[in-house]
PDB file of N, CA and C in Angstrom:
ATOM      1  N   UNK A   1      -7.951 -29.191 -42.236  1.00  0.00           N
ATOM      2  CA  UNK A   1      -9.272 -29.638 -42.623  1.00  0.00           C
ATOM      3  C   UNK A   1     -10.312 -28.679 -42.057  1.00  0.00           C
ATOM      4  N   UNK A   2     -11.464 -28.783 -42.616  1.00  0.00           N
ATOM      5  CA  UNK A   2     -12.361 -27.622 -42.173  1.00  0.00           C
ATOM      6  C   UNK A   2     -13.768 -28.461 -42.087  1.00  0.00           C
ATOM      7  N   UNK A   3     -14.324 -28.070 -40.672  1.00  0.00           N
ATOM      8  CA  UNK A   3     -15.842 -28.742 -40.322  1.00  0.00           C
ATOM      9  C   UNK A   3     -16.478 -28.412 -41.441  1.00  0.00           C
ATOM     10  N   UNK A   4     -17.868 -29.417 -41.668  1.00  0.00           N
ATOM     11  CA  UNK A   4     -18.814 -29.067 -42.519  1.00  0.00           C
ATOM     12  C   UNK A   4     -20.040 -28.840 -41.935  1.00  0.00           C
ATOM     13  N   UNK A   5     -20.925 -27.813 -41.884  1.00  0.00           N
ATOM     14  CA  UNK A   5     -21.888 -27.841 -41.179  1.00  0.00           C
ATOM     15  C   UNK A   5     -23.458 -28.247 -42.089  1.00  0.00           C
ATOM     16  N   UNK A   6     -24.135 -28.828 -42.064  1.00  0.00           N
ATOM     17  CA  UNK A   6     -25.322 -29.195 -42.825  1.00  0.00           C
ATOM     18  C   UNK A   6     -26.744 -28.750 -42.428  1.00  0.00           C
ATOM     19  N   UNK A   7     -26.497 -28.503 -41.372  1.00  0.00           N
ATOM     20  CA  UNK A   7     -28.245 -27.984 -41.140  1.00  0.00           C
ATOM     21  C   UNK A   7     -27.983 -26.791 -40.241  1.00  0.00           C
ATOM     22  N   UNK A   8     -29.110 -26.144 -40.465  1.00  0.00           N
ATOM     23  CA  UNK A   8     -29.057 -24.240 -39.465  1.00  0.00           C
ATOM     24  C   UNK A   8     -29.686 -24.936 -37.935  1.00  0.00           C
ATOM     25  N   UNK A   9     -29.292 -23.440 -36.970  1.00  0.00           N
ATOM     26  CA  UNK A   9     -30.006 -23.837 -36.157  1.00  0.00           C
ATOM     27  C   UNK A   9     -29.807 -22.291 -35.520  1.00  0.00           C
ATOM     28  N   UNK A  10     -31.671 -22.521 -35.648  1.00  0.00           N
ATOM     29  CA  UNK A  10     -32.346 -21.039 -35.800  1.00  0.00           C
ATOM     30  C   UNK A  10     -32.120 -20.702 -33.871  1.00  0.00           C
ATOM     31  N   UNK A  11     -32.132 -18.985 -33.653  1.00  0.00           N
ATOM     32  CA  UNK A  11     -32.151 -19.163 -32.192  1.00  0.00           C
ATOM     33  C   UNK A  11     -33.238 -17.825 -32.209  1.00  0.00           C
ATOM     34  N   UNK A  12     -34.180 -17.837 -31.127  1.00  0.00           N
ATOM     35  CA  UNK A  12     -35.657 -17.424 -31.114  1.00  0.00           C
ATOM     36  C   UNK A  12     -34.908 -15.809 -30.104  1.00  0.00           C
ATOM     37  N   UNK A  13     -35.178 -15.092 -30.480  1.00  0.00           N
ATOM     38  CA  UNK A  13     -34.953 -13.617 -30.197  1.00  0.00           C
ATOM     39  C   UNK A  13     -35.746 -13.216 -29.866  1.00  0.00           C
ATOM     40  N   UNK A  14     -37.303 -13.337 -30.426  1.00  0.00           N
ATOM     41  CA  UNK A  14     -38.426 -12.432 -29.454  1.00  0.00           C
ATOM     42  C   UNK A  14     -39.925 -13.104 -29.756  1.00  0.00           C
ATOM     43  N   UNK A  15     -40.606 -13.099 -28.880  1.00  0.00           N
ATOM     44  CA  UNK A  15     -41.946 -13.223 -28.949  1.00  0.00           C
ATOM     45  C   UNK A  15     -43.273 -12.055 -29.346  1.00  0.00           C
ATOM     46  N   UNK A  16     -44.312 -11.879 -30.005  1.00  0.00           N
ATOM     47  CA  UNK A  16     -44.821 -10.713 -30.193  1.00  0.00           C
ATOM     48  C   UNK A  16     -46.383 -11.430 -30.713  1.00  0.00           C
ATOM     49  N   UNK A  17     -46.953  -9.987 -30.320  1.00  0.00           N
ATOM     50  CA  UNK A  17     -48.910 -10.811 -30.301  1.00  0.00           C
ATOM     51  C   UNK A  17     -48.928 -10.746 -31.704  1.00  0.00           C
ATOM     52  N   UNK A  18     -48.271  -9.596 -32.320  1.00  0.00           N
ATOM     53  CA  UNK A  18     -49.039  -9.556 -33.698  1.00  0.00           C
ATOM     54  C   UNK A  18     -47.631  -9.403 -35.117  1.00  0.00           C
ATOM     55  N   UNK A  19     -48.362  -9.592 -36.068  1.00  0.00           N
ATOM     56  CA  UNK A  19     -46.377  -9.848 -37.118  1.00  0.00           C
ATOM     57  C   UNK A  19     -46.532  -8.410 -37.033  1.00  0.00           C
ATOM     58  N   UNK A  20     -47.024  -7.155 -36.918  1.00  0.00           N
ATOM     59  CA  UNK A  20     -46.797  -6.217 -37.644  1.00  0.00           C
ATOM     60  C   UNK A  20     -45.300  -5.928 -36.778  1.00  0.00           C
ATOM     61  N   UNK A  21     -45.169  -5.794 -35.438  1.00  0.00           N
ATOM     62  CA  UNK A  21     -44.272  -5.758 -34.193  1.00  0.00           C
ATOM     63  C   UNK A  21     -43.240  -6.737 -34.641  1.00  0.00           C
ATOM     64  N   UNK A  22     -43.548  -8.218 -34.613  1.00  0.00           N
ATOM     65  CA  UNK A  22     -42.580  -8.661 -35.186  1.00  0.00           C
ATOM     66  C   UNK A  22     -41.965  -8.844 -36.416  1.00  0.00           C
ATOM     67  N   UNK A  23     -42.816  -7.830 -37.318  1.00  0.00           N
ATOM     68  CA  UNK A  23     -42.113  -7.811 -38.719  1.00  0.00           C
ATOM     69  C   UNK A  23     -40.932  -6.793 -38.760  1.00  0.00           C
ATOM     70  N   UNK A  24     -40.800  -5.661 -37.858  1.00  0.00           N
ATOM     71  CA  UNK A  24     -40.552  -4.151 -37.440  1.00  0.00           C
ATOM     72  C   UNK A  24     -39.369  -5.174 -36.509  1.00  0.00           C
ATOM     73  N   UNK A  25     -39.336  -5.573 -35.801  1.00  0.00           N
ATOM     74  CA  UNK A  25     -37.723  -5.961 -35.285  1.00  0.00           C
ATOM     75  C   UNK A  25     -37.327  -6.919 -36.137  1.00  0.00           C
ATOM     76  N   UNK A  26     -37.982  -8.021 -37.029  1.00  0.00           N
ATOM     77  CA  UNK A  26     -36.972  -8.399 -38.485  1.00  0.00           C
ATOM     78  C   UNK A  26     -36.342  -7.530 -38.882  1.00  0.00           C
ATOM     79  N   UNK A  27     -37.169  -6.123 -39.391  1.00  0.00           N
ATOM     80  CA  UNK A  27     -36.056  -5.630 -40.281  1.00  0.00           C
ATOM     81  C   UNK A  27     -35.507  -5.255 -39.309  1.00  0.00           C
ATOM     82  N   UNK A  28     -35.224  -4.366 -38.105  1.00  0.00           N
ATOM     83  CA  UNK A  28     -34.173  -4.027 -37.615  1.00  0.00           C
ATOM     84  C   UNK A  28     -32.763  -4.817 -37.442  1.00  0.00           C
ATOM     85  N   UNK A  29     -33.412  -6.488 -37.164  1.00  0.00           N
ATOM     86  CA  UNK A  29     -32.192  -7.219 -36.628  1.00  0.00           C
ATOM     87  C   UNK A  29     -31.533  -7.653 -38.176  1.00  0.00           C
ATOM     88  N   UNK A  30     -32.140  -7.452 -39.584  1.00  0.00           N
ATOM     89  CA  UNK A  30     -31.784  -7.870 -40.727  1.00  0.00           C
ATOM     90  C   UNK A  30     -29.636  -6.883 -40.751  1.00  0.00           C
ATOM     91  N   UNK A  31     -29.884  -5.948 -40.514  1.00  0.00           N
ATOM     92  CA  UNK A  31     -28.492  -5.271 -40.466  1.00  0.00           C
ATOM     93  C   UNK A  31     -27.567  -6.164 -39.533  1.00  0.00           C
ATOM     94  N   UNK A  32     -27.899  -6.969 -38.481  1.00  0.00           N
ATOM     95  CA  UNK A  32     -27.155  -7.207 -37.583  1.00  0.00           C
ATOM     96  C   UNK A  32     -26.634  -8.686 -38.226  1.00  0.00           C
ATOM     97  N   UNK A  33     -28.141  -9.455 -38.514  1.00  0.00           N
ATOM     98  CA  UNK A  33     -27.853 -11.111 -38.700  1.00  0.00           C
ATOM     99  C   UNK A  33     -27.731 -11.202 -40.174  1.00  0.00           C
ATOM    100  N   UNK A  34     -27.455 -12.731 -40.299  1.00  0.00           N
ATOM    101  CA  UNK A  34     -27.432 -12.879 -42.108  1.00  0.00           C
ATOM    102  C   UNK A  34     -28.953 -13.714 -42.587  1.00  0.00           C
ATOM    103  N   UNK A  35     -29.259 -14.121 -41.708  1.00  0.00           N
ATOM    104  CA  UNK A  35     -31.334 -14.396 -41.735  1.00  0.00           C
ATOM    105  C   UNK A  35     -31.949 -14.099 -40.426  1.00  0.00           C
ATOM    106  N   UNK A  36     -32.932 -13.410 -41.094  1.00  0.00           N
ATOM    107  CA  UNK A  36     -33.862 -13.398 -39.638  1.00  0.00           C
ATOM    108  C   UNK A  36     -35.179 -13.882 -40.366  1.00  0.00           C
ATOM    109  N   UNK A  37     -36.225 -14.277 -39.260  1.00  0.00           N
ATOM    110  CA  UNK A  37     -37.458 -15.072 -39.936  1.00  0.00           C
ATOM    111  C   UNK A  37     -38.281 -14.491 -38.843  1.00  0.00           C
ATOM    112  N   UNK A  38     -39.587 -14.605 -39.543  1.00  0.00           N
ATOM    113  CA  UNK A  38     -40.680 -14.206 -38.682  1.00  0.00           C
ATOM    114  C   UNK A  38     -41.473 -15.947 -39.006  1.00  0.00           C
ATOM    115  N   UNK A  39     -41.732 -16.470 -37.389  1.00  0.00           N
ATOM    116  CA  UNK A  39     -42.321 -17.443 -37.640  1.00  0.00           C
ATOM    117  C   UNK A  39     -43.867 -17.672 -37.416  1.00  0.00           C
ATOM    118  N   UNK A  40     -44.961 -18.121 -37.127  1.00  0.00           N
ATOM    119  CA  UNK A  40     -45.851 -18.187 -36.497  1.00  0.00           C
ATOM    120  C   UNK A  40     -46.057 -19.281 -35.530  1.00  0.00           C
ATOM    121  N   UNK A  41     -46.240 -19.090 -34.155  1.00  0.00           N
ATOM    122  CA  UNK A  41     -45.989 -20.344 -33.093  1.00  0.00           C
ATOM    123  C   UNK A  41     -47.177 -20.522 -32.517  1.00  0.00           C
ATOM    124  N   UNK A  42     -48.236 -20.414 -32.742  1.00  0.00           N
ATOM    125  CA  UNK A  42     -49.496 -21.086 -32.673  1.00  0.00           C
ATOM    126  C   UNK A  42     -50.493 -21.346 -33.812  1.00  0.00           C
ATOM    127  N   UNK A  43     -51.245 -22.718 -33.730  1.00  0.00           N
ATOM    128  CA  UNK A  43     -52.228 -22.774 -35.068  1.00  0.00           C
ATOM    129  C   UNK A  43     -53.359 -21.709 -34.881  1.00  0.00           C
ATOM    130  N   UNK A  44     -53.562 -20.864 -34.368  1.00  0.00           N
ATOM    131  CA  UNK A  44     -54.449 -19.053 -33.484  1.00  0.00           C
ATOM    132  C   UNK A  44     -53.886 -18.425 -34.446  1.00  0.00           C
ATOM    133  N   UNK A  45     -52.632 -18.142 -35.100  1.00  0.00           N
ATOM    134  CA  UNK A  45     -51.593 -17.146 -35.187  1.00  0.00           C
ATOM    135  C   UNK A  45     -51.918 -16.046 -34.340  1.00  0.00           C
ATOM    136  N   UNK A  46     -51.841 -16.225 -33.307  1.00  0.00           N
ATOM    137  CA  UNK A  46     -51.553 -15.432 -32.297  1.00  0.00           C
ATOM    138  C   UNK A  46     -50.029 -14.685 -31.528  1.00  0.00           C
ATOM    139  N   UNK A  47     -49.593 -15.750 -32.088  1.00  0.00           N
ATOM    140  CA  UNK A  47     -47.959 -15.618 -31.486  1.00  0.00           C
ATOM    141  C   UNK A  47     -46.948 -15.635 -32.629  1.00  0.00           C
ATOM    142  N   UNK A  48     -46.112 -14.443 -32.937  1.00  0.00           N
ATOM    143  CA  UNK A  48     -44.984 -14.791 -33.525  1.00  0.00           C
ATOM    144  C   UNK A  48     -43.904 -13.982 -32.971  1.00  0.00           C
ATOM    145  N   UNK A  49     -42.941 -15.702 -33.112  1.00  0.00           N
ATOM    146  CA  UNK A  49     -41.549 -15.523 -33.095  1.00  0.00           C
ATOM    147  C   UNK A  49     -40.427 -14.981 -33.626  1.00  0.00           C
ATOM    148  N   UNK A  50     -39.393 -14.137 -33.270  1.00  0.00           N
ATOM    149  CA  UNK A  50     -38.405 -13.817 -34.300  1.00  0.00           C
ATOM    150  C   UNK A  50     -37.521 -14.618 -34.062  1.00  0.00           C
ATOM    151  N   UNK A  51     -36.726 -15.277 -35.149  1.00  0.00           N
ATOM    152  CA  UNK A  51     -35.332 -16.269 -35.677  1.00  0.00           C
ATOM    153  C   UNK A  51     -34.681 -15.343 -36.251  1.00  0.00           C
ATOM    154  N   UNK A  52     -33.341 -15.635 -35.642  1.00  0.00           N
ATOM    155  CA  UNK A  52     -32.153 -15.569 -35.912  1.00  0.00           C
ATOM    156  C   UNK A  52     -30.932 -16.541 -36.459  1.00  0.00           C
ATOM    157  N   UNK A  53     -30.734 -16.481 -37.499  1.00  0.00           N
ATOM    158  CA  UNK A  53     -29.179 -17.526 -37.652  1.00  0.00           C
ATOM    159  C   UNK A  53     -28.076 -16.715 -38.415  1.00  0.00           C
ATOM    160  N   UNK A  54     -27.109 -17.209 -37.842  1.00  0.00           N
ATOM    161  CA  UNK A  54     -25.741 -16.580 -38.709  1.00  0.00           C
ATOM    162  C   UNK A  54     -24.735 -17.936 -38.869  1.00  0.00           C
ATOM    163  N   UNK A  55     -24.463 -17.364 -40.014  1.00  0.00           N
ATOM    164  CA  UNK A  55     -23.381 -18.522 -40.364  1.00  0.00           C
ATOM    165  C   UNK A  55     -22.743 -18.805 -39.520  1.00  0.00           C
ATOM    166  N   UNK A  56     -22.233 -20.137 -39.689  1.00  0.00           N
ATOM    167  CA  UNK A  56     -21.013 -20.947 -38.748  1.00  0.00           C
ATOM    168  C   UNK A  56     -19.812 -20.480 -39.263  1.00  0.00           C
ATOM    169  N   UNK A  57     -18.703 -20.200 -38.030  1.00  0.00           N
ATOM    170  CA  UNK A  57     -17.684 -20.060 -38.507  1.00  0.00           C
ATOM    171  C   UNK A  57     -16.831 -21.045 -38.639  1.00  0.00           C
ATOM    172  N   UNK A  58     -16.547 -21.075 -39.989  1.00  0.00           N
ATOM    173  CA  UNK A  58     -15.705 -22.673 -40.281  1.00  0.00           C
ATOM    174  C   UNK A  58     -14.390 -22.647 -39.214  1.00  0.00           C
ATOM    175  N   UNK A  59     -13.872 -23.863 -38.746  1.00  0.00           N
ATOM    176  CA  UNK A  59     -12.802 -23.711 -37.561  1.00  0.00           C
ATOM    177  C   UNK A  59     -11.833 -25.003 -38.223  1.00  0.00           C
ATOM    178  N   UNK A  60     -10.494 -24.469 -38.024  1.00  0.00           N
ATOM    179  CA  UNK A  60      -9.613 -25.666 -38.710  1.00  0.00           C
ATOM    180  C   UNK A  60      -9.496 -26.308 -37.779  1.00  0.00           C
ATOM    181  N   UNK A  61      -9.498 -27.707 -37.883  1.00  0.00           N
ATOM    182  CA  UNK A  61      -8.854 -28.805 -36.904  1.00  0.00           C
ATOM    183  C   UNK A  61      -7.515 -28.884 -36.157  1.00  0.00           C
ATOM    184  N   UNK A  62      -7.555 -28.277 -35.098  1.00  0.00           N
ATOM    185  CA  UNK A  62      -6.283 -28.134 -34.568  1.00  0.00           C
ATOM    186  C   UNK A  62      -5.721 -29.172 -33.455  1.00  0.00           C
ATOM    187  N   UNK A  63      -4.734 -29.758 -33.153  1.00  0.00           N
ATOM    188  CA  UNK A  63      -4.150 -30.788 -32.956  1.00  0.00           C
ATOM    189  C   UNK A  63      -4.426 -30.392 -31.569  1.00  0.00           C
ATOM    190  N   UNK A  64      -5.053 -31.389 -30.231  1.00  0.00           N
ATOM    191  CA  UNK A  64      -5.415 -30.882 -28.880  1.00  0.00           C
ATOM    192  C   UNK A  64      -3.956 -31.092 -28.316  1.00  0.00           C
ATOM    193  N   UNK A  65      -3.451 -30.256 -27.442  1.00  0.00           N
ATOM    194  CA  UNK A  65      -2.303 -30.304 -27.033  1.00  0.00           C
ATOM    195  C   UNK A  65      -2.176 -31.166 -25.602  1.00  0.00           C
ATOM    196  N   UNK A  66      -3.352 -31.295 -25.100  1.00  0.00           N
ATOM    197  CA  UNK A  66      -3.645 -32.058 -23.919  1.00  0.00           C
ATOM    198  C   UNK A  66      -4.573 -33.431 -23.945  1.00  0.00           C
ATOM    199  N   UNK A  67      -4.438 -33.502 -25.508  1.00  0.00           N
ATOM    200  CA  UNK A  67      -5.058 -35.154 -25.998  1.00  0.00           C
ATOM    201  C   UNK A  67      -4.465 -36.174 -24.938  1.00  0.00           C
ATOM    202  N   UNK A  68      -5.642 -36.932 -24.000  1.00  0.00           N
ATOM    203  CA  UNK A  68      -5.128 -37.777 -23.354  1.00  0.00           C
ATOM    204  C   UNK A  68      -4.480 -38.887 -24.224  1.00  0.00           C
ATOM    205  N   UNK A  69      -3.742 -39.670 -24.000  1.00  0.00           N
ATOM    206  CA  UNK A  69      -3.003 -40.907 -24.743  1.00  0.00           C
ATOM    207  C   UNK A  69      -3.506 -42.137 -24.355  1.00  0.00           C
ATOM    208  N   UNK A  70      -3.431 -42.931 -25.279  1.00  0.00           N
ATOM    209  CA  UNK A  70      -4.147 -43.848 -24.988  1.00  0.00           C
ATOM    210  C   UNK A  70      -2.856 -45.231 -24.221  1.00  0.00           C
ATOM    211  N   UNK A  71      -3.538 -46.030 -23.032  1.00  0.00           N
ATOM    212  CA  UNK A  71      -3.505 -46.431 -22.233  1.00  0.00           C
ATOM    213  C   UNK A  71      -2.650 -47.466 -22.487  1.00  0.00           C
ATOM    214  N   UNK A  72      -2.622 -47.884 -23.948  1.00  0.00           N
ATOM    215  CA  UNK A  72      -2.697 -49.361 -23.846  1.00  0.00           C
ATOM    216  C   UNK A  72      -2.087 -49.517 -25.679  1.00  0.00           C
ATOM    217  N   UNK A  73      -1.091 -50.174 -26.358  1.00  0.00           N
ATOM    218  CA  UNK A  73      -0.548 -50.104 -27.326  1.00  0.00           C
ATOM    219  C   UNK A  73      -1.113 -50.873 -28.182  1.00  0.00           C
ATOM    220  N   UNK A  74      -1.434 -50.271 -29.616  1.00  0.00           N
ATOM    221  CA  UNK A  74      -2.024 -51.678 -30.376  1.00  0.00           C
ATOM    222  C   UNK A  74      -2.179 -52.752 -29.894  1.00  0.00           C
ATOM    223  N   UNK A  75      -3.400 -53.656 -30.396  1.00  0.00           N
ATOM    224  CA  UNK A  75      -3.792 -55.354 -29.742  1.00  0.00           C
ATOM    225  C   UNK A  75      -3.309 -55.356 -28.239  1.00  0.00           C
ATOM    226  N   UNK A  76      -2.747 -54.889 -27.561  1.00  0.00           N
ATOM    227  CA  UNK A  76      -2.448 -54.949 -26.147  1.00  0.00           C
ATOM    228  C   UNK A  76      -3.443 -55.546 -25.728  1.00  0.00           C
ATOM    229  N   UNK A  77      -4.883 -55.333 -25.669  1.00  0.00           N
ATOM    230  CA  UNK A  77      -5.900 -55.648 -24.909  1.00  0.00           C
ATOM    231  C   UNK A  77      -6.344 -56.845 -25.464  1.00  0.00           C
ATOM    232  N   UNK A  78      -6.114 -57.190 -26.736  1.00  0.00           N
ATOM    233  CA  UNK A  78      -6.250 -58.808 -27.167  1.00  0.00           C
ATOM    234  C   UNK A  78      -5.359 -59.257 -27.024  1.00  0.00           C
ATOM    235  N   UNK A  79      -4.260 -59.298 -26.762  1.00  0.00           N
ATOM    236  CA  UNK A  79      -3.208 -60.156 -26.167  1.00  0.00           C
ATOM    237  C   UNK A  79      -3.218 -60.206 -24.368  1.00  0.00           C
ATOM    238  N   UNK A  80      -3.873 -59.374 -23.623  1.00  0.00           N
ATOM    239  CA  UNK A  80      -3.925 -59.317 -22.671  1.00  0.00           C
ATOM    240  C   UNK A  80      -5.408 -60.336 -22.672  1.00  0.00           C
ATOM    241  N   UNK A  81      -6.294 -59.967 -22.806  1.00  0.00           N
ATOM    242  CA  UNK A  81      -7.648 -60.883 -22.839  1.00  0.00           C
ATOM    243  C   UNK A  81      -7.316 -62.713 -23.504  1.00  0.00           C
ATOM    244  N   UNK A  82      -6.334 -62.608 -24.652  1.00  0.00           N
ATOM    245  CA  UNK A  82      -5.916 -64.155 -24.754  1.00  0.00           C
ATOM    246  C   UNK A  82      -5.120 -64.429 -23.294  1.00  0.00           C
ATOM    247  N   UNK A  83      -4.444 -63.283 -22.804  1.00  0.00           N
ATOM    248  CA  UNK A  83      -3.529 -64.089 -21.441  1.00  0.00           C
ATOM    249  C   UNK A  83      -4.241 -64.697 -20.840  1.00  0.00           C
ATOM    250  N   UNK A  84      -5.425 -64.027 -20.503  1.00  0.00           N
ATOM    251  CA  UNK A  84      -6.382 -64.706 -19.344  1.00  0.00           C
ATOM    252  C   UNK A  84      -7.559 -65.695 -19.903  1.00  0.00           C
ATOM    253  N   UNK A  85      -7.518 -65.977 -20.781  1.00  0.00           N
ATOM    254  CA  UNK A  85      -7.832 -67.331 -21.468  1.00  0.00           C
ATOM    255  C   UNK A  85      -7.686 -68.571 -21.487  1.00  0.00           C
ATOM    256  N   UNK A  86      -5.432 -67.937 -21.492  1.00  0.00           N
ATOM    257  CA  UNK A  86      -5.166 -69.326 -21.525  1.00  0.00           C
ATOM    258  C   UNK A  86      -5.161 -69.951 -20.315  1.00  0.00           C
ATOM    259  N   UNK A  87      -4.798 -68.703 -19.408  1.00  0.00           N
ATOM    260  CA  UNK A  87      -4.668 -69.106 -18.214  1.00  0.00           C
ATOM    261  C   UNK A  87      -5.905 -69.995 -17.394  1.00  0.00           C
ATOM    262  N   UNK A  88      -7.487 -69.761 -18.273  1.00  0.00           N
ATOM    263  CA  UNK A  88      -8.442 -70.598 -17.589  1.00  0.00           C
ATOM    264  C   UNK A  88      -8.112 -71.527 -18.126  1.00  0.00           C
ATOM    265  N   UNK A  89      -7.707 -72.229 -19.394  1.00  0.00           N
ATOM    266  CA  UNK A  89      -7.579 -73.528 -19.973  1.00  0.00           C
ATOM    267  C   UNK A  89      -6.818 -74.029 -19.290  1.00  0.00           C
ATOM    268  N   UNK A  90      -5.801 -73.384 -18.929  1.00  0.00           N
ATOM    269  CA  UNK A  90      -4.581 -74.352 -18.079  1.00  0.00           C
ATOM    270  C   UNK A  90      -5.131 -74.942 -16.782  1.00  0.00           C
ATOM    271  N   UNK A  91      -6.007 -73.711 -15.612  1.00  0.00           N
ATOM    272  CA  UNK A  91      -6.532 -74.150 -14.779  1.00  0.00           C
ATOM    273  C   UNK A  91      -7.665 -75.368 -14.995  1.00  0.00           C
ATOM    274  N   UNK A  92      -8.186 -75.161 -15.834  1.00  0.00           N
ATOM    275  CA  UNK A  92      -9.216 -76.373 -16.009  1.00  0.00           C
ATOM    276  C   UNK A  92      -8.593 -77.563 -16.713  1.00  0.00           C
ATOM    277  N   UNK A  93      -7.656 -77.406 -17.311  1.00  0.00           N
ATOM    278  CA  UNK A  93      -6.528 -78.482 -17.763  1.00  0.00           C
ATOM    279  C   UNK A  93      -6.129 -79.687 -16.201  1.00  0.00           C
ATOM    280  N   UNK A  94      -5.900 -78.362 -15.518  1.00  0.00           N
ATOM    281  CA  UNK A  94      -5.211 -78.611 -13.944  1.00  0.00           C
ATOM    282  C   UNK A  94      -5.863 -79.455 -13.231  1.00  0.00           C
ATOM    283  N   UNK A  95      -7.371 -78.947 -13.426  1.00  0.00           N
ATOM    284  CA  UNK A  95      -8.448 -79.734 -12.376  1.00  0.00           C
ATOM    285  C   UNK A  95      -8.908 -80.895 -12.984  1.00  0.00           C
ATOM    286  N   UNK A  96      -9.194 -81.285 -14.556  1.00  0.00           N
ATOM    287  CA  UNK A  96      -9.378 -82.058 -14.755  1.00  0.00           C
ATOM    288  C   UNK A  96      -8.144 -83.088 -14.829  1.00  0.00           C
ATOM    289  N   UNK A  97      -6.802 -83.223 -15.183  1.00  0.00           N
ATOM    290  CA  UNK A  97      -5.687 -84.003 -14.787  1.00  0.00           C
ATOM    291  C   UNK A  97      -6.263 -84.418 -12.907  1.00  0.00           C
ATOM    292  N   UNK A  98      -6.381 -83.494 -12.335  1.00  0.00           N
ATOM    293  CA  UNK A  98      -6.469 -83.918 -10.625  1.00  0.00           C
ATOM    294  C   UNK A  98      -7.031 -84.729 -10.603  1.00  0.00           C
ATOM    295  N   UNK A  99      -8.836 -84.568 -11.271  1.00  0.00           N
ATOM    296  CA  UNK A  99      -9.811 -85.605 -10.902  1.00  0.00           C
ATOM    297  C   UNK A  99      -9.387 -87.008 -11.412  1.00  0.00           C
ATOM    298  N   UNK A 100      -9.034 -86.697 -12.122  1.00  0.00           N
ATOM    299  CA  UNK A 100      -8.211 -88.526 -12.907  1.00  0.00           C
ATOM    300  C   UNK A 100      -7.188 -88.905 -12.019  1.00  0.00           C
ATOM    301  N   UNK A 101      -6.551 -88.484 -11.546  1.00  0.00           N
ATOM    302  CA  UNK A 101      -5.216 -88.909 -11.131  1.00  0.00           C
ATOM    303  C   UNK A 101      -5.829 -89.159  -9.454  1.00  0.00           C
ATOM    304  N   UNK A 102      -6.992 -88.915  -8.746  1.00  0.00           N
ATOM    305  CA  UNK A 102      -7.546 -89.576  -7.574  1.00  0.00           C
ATOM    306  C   UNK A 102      -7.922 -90.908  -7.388  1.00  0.00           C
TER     307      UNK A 102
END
């Protein structure tokens, strides 16, 4: 089976006062990445950011070889939680037979 990935997630490479600077390392990093973006990070445009994203590499699901196991076998824990159930009914079974029988 193969992950699906649905949304990017951009990672910020450089800061710069003016786009012309950060338009000039877009294209440079364009050879390297598969998007680069020039963003603007103040309502001034004073500041822009360069983004980077590259595809995800799809990864097959591989079986963990050190998968802890689980503790406890089907319903185990509802048959264990009825044990101690019945066991209060019986006790209160117990105490109420006592009080009668004084």
């Amino acid at each position: 089976m193969t992950e699906v990935v649905s949304n990017k997630s951009w990672d910020v490479v450089a800061t710069f006062s003016t786009y012309e600077e950060a338009n000039s390392r877009r294209n440079q990093l364009l050879n390297v990445y598969d998007e680069v973006k020039v963003k603007r990070a103040s309502s001034d445009g004073e500041v822009f950011r360069v983004k980077v994203w590259n595809k995800p590499v799809v990864k097959e699901n591989e079986e963990k070889l050190n998968k802890p196991k689980n503790k406890f076998k089907k319903r185990q824990n509802v048959k264990r939680a009825q044990r101690n159930d019945n066991k209060k009914i019986r006790a209160r079974r117990k105490e109420s037979q006592d009080f009668y029988r004084e």
